[in-house]
PDB file of N, CA and C in Angstrom:
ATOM      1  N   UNK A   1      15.431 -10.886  -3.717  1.00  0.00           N
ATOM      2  CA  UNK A   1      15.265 -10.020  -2.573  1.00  0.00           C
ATOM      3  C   UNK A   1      14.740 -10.807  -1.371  1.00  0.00           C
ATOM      4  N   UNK A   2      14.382 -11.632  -1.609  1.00  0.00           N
ATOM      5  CA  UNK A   2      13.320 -12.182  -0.511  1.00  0.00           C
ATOM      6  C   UNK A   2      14.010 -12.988   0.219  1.00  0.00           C
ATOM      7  N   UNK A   3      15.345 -13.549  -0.127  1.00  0.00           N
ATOM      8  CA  UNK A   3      16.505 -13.975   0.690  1.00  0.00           C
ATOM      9  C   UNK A   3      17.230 -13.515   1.342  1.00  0.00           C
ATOM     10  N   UNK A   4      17.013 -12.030   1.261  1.00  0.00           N
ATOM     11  CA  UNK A   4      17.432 -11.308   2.268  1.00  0.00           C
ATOM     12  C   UNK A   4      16.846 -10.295   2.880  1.00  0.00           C
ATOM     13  N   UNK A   5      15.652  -9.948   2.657  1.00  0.00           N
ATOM     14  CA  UNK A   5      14.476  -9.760   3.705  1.00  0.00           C
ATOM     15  C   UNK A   5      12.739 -10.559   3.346  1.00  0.00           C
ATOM     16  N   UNK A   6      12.741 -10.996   4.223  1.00  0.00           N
ATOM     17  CA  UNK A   6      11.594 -12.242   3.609  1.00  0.00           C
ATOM     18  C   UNK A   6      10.223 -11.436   3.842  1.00  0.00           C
ATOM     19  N   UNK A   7       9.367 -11.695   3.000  1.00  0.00           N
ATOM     20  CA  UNK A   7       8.295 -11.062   2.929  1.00  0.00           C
ATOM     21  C   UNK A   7       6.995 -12.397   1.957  1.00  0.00           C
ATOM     22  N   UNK A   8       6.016 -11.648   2.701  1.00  0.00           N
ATOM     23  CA  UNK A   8       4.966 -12.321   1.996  1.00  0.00           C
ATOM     24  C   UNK A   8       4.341 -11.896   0.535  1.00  0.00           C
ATOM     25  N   UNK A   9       4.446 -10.824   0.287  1.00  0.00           N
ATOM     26  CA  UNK A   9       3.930 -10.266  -1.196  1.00  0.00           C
ATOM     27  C   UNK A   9       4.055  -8.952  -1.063  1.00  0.00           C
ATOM     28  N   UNK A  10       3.821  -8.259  -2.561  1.00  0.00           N
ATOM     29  CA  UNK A  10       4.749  -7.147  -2.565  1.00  0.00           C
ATOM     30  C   UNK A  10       3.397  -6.422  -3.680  1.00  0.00           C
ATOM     31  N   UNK A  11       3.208  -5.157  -3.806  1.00  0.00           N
ATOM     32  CA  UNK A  11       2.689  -4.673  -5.045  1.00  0.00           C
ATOM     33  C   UNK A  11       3.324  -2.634  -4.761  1.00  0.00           C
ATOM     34  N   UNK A  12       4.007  -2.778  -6.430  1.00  0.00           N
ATOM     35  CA  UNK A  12       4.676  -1.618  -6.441  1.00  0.00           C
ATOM     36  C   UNK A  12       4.132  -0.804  -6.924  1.00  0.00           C
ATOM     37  N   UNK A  13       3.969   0.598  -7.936  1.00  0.00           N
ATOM     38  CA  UNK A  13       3.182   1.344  -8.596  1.00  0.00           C
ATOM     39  C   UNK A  13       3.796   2.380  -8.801  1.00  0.00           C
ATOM     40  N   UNK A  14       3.290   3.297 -10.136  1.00  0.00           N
ATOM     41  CA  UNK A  14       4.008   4.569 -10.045  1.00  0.00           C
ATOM     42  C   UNK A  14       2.789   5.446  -9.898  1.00  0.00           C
ATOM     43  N   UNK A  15       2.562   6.807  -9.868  1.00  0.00           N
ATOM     44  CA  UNK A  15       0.988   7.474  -9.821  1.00  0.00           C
ATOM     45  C   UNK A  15       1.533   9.337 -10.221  1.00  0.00           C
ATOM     46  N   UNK A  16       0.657   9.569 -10.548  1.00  0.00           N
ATOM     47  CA  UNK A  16       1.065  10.862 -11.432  1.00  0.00           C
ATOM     48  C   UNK A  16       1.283  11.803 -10.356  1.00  0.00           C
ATOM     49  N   UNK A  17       2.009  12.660 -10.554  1.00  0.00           N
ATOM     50  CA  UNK A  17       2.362  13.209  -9.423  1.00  0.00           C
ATOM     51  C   UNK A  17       1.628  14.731  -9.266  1.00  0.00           C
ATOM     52  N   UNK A  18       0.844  15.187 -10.275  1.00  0.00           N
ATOM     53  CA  UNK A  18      -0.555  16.222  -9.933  1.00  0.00           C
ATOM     54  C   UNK A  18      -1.163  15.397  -9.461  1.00  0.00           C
ATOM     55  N   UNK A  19      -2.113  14.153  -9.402  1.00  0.00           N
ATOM     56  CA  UNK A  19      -3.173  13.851  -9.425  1.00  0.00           C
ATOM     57  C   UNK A  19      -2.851  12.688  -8.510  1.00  0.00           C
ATOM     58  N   UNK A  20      -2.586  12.405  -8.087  1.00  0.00           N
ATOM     59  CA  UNK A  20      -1.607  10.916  -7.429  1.00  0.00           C
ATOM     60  C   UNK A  20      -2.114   9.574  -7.347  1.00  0.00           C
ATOM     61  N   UNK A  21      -2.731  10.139  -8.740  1.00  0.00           N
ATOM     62  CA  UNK A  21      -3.783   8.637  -9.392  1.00  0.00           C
ATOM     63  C   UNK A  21      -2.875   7.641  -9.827  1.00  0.00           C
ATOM     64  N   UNK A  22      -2.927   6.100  -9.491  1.00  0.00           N
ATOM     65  CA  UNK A  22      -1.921   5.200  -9.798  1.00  0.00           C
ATOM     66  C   UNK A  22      -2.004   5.435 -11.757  1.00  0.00           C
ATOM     67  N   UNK A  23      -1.266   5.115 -12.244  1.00  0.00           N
ATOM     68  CA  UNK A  23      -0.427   5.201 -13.430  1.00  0.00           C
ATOM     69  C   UNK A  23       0.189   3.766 -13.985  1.00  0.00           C
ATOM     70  N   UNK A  24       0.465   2.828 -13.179  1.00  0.00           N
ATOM     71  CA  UNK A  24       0.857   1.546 -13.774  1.00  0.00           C
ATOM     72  C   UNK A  24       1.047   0.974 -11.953  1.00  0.00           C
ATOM     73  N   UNK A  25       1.043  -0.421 -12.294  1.00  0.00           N
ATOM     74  CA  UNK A  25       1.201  -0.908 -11.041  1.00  0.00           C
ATOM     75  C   UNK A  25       1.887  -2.800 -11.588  1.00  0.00           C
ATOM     76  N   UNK A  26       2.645  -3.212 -10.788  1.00  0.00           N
ATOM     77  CA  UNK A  26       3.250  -4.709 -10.724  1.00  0.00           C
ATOM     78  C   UNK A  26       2.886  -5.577  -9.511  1.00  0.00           C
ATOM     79  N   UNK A  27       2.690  -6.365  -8.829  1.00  0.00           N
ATOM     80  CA  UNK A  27       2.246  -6.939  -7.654  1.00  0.00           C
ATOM     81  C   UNK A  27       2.492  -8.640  -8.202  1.00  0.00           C
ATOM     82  N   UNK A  28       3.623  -9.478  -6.943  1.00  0.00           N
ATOM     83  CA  UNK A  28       3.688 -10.473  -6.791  1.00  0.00           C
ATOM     84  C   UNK A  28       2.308 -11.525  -6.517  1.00  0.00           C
ATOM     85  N   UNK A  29       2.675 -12.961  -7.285  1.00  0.00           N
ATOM     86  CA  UNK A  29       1.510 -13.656  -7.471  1.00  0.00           C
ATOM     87  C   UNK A  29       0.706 -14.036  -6.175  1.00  0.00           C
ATOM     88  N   UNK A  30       1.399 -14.188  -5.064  1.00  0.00           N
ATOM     89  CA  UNK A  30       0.669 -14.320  -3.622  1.00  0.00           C
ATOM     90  C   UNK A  30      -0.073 -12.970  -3.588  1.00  0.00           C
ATOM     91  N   UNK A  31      -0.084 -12.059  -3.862  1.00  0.00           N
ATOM     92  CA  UNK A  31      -0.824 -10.738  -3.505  1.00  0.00           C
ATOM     93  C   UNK A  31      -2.048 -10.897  -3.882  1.00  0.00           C
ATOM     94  N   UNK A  32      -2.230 -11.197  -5.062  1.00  0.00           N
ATOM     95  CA  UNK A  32      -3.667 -11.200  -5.862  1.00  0.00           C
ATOM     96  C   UNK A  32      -4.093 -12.057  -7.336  1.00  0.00           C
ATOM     97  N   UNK A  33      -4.832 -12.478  -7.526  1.00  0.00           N
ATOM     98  CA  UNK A  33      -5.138 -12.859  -8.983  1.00  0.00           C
ATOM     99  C   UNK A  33      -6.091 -11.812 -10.225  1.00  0.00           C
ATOM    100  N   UNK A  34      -6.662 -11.816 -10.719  1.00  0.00           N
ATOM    101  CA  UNK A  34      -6.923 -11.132 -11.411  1.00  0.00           C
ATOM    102  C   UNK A  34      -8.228 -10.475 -10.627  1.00  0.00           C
ATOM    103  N   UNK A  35      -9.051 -11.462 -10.522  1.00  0.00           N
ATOM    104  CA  UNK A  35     -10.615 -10.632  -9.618  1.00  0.00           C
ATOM    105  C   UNK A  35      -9.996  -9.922  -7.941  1.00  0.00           C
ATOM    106  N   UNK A  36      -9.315 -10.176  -7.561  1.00  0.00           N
ATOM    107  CA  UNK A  36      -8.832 -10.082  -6.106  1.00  0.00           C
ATOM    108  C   UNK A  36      -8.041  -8.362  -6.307  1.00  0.00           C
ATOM    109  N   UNK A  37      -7.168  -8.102  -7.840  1.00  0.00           N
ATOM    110  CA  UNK A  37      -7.378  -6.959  -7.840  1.00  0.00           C
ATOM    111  C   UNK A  37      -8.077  -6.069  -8.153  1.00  0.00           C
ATOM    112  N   UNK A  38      -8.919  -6.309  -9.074  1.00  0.00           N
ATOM    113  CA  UNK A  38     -10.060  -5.686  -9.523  1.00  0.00           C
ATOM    114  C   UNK A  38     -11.018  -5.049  -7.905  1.00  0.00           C
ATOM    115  N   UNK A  39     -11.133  -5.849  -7.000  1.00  0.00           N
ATOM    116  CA  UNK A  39     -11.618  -5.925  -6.237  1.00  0.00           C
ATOM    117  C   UNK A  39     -10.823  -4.940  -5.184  1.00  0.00           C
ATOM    118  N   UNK A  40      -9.522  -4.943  -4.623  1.00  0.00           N
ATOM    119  CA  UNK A  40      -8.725  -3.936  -4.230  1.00  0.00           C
ATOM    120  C   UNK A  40      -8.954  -2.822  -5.032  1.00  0.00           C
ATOM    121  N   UNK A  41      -8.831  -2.505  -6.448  1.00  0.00           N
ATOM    122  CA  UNK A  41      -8.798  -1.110  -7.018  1.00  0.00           C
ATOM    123  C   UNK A  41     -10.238  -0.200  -6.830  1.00  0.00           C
ATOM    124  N   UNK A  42     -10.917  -1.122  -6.927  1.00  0.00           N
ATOM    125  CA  UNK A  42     -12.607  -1.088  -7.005  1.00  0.00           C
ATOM    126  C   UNK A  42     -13.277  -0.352  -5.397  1.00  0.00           C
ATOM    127  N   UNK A  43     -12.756  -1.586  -4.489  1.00  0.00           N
ATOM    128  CA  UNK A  43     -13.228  -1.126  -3.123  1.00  0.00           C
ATOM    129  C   UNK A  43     -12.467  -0.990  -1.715  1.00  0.00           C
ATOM    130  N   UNK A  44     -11.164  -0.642  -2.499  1.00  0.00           N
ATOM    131  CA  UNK A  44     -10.196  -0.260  -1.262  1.00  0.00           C
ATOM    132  C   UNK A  44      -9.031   0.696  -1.439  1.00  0.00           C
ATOM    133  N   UNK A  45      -8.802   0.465  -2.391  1.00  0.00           N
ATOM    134  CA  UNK A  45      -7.564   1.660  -2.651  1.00  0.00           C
ATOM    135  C   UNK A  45      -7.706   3.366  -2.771  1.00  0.00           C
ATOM    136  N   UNK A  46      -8.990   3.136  -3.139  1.00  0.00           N
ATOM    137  CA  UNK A  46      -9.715   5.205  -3.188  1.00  0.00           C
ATOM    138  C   UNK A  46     -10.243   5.142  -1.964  1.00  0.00           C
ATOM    139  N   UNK A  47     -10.604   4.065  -0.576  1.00  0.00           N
ATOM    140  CA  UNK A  47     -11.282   4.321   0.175  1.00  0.00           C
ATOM    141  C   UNK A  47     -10.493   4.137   1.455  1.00  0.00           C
ATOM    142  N   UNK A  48      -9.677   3.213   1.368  1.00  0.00           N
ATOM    143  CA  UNK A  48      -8.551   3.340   2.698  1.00  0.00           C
ATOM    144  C   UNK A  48      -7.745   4.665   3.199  1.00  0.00           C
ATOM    145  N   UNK A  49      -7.902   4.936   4.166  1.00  0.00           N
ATOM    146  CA  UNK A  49      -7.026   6.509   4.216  1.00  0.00           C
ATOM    147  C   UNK A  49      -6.237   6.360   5.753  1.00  0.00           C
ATOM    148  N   UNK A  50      -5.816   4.841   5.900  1.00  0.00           N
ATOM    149  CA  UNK A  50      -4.395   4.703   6.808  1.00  0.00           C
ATOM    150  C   UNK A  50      -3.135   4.334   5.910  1.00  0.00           C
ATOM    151  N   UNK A  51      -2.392   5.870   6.258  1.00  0.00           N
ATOM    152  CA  UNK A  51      -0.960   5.792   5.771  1.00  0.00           C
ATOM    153  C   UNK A  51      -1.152   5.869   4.717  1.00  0.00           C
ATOM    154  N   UNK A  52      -2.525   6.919   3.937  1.00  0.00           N
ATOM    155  CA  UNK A  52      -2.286   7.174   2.388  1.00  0.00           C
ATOM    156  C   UNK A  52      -1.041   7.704   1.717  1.00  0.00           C
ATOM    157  N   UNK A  53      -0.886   7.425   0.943  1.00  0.00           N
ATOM    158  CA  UNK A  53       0.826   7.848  -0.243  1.00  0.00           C
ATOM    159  C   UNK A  53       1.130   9.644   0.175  1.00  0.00           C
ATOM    160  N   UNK A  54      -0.124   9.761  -0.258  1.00  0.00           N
ATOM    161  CA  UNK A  54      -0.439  11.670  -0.187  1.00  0.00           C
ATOM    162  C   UNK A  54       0.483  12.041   1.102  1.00  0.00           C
ATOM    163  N   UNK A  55      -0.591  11.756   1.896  1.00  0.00           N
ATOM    164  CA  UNK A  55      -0.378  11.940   3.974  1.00  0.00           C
ATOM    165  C   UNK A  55       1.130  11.758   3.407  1.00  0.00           C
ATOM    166  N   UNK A  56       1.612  10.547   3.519  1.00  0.00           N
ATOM    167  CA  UNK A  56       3.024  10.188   3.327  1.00  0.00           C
ATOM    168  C   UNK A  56       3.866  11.458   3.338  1.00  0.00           C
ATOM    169  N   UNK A  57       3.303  11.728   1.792  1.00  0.00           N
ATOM    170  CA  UNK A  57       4.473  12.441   0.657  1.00  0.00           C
ATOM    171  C   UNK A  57       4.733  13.612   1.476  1.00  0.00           C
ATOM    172  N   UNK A  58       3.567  14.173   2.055  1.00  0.00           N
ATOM    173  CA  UNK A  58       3.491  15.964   2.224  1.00  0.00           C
ATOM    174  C   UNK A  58       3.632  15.997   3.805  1.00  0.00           C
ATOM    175  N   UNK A  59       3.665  14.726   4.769  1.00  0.00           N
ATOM    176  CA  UNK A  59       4.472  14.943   6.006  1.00  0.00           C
ATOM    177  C   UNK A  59       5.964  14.208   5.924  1.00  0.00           C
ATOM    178  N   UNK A  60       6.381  14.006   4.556  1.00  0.00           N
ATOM    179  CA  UNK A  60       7.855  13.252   4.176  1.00  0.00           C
ATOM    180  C   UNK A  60       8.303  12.186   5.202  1.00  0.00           C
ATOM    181  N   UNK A  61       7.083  10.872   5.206  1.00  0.00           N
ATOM    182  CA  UNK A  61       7.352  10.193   5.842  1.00  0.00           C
ATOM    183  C   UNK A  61       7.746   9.124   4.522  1.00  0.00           C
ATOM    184  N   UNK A  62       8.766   8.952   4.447  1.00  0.00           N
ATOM    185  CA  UNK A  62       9.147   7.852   3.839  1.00  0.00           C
ATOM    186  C   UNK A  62       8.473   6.295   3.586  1.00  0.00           C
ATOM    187  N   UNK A  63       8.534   5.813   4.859  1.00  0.00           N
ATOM    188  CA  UNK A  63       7.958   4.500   5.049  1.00  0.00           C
ATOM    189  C   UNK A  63       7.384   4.170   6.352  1.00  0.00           C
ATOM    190  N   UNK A  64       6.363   3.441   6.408  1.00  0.00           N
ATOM    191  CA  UNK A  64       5.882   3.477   7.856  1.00  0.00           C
ATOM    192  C   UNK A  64       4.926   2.315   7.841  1.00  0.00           C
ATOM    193  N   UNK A  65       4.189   1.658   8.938  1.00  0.00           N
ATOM    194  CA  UNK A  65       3.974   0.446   9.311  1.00  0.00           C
ATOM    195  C   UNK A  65       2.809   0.764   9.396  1.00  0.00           C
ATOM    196  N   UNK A  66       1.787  -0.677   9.013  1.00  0.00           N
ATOM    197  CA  UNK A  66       0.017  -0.386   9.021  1.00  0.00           C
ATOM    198  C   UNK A  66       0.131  -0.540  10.361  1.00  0.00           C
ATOM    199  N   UNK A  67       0.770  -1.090  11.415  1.00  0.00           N
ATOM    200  CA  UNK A  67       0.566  -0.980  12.762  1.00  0.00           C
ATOM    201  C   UNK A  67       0.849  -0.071  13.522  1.00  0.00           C
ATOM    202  N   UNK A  68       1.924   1.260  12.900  1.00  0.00           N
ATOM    203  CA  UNK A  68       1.829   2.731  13.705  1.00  0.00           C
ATOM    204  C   UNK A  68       0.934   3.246  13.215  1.00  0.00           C
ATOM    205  N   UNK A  69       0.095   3.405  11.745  1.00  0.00           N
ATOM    206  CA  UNK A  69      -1.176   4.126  11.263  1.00  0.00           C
ATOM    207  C   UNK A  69      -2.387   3.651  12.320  1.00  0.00           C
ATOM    208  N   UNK A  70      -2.501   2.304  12.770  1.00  0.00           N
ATOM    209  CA  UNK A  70      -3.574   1.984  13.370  1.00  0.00           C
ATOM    210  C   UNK A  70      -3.286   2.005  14.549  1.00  0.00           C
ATOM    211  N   UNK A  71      -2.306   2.185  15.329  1.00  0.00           N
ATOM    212  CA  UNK A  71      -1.834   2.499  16.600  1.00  0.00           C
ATOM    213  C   UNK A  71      -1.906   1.761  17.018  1.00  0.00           C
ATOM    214  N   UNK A  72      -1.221   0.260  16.514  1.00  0.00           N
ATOM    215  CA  UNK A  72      -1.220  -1.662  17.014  1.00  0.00           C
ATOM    216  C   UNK A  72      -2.564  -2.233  16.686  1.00  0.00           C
ATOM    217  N   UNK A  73      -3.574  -1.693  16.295  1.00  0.00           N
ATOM    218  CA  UNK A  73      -5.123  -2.032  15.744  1.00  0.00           C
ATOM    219  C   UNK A  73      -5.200  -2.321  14.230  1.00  0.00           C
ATOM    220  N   UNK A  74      -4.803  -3.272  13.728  1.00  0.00           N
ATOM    221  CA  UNK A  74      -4.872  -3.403  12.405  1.00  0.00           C
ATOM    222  C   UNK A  74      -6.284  -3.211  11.851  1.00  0.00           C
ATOM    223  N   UNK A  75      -6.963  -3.974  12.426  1.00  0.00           N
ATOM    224  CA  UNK A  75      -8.836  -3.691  12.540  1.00  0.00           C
ATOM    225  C   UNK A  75      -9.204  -2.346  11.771  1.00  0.00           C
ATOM    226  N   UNK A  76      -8.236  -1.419  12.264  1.00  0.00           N
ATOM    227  CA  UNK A  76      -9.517  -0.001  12.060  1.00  0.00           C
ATOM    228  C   UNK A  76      -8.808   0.626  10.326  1.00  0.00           C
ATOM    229  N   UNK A  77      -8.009  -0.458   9.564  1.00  0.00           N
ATOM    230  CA  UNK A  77      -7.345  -0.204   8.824  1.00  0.00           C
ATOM    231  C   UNK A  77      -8.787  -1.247   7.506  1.00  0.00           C
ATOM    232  N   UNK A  78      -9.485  -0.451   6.602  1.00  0.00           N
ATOM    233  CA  UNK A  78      -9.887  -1.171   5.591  1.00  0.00           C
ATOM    234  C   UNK A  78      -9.397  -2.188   4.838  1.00  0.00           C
ATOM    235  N   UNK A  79      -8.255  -1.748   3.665  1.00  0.00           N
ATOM    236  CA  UNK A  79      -7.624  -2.847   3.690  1.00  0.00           C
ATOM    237  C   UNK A  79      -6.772  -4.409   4.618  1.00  0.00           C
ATOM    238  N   UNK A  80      -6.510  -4.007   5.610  1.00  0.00           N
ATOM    239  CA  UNK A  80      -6.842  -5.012   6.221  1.00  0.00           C
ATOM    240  C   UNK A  80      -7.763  -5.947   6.371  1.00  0.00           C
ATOM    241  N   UNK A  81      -8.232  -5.218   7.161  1.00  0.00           N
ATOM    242  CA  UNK A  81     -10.302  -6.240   7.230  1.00  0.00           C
ATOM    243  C   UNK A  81     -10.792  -6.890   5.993  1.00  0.00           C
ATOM    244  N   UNK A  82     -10.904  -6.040   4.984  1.00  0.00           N
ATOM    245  CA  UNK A  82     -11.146  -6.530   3.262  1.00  0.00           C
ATOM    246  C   UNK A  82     -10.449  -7.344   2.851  1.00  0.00           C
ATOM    247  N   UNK A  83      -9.269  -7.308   2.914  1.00  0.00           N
ATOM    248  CA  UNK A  83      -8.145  -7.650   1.940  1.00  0.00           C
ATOM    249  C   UNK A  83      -7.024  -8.849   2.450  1.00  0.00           C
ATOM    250  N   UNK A  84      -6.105  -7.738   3.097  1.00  0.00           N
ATOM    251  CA  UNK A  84      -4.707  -8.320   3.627  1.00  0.00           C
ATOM    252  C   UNK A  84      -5.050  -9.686   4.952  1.00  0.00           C
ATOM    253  N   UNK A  85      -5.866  -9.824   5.548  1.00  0.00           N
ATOM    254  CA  UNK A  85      -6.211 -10.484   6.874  1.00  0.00           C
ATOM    255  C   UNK A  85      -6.734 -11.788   6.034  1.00  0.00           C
ATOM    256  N   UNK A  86      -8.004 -12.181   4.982  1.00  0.00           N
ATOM    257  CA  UNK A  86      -8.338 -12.740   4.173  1.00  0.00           C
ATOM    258  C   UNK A  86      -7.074 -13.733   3.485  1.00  0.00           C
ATOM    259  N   UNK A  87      -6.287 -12.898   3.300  1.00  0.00           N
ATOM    260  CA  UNK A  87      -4.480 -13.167   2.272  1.00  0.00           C
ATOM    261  C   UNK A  87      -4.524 -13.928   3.294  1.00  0.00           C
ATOM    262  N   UNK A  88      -4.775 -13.868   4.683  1.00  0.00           N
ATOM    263  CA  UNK A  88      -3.120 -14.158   5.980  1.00  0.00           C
ATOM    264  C   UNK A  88      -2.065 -13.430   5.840  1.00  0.00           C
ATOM    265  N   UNK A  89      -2.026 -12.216   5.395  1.00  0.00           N
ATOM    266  CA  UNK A  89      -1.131 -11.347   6.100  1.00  0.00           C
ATOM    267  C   UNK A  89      -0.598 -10.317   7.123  1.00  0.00           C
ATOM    268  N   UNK A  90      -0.011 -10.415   7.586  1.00  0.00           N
ATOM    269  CA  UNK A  90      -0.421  -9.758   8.657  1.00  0.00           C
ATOM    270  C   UNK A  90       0.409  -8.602   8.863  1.00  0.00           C
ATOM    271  N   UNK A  91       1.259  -7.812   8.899  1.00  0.00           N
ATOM    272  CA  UNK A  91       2.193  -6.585   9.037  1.00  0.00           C
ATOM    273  C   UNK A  91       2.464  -6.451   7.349  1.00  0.00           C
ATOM    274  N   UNK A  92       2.112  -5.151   7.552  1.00  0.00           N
ATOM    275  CA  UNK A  92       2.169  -4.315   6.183  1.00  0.00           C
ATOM    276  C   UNK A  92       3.300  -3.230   6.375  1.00  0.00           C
ATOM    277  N   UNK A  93       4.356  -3.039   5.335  1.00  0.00           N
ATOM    278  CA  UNK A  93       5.110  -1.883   5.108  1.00  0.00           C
ATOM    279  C   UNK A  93       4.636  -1.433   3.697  1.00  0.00           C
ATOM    280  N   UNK A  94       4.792   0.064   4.609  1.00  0.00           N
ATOM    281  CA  UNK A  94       4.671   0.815   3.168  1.00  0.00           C
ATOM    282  C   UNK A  94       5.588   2.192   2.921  1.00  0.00           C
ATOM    283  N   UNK A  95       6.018   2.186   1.526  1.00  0.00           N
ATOM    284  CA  UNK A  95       6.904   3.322   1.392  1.00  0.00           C
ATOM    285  C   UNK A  95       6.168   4.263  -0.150  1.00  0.00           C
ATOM    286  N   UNK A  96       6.922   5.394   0.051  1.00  0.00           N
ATOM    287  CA  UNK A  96       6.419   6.283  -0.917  1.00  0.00           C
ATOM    288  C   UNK A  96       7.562   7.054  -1.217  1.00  0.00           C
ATOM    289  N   UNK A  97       8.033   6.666  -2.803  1.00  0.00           N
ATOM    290  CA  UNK A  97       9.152   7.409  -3.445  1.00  0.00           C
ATOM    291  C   UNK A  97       8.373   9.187  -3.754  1.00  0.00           C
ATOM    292  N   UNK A  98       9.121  10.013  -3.427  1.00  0.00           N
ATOM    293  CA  UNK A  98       8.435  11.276  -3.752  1.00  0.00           C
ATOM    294  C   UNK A  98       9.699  12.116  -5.073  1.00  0.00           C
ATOM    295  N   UNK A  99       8.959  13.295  -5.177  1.00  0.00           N
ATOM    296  CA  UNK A  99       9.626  14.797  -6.022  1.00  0.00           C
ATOM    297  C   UNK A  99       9.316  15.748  -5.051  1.00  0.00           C
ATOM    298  N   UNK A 100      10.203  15.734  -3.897  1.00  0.00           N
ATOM    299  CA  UNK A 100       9.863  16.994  -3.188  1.00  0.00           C
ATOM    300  C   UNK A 100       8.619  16.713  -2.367  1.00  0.00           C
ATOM    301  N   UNK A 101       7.039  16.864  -1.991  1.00  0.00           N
ATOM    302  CA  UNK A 101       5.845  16.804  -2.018  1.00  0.00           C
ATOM    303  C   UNK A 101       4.980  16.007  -2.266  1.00  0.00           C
ATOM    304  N   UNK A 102       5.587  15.547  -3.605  1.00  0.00           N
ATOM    305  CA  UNK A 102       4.789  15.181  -4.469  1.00  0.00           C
ATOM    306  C   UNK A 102       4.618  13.324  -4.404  1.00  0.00           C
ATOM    307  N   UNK A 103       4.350  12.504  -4.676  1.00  0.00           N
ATOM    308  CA  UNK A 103       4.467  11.583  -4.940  1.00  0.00           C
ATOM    309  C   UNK A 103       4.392  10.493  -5.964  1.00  0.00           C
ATOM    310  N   UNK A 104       5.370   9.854  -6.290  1.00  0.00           N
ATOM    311  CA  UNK A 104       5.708   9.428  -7.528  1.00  0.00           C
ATOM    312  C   UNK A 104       5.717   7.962  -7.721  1.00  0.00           C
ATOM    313  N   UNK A 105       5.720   7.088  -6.865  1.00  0.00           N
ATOM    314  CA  UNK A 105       5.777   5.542  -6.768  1.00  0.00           C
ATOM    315  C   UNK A 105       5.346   5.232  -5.312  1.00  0.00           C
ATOM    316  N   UNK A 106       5.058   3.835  -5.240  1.00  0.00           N
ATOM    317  CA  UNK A 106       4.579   3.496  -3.811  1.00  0.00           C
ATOM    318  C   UNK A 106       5.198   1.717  -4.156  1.00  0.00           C
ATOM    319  N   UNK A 107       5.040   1.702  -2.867  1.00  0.00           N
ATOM    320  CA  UNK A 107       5.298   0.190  -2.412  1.00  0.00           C
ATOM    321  C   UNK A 107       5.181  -0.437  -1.450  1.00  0.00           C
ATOM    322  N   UNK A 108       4.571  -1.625  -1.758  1.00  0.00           N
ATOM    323  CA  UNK A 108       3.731  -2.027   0.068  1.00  0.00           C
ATOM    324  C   UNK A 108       3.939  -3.390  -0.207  1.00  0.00           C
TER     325      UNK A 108
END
């Protein structure tokens, strides 16, 4: 894939779709090592709320950019500041496979 749209790292997931608690998750080796996710699940993923999956699912936005959530301010985005900026990454996409409402997989 990455030969034909190039990207820096990838982490996919599926999450139950009552509860939209992640359920299994895969993520390329530039993304994270073992403490680096522990550390995302721990203190950023229940606490970030730009362009959550949810928001996503139930205004059926498909996919959308950490730079329209922050309105070109990556800054006011947690994971960023914590996480992705630390990496050197810098533009985040994110999408959310749904059931209607609901949401069923993610990918960023």
């Amino acid at each position: 894939m990455r030969r034909i749209v190039p990207f820096e790292a990838y982490a996919i997931g599926t999450m139950g779709p009552l509860t939209s608690l992640p359920t299994s998750i895969a993520h390329s080796e530039e993304l994270a090592n073992e403490e680096e996710t522990r550390f995302f699940w721990e203190h950023i993923y229940f606490e970030d709320d730009v362009n959550e999956y949810g928001w996503m699912a139930r205004k059926r936005i498909a996919v959308v950019r950490l730079s329209d959530g922050t309105r070109g301010s990556l800054e006011h985005a947690l994971r960023h500041r914590e996480f992705n900026k630390l990496k050197g990454f810098g533009y985040e996409l994110r999408a959310v496979l749904t059931a209607g409402a609901s949401p069923e997989a993610d990918c960023a």
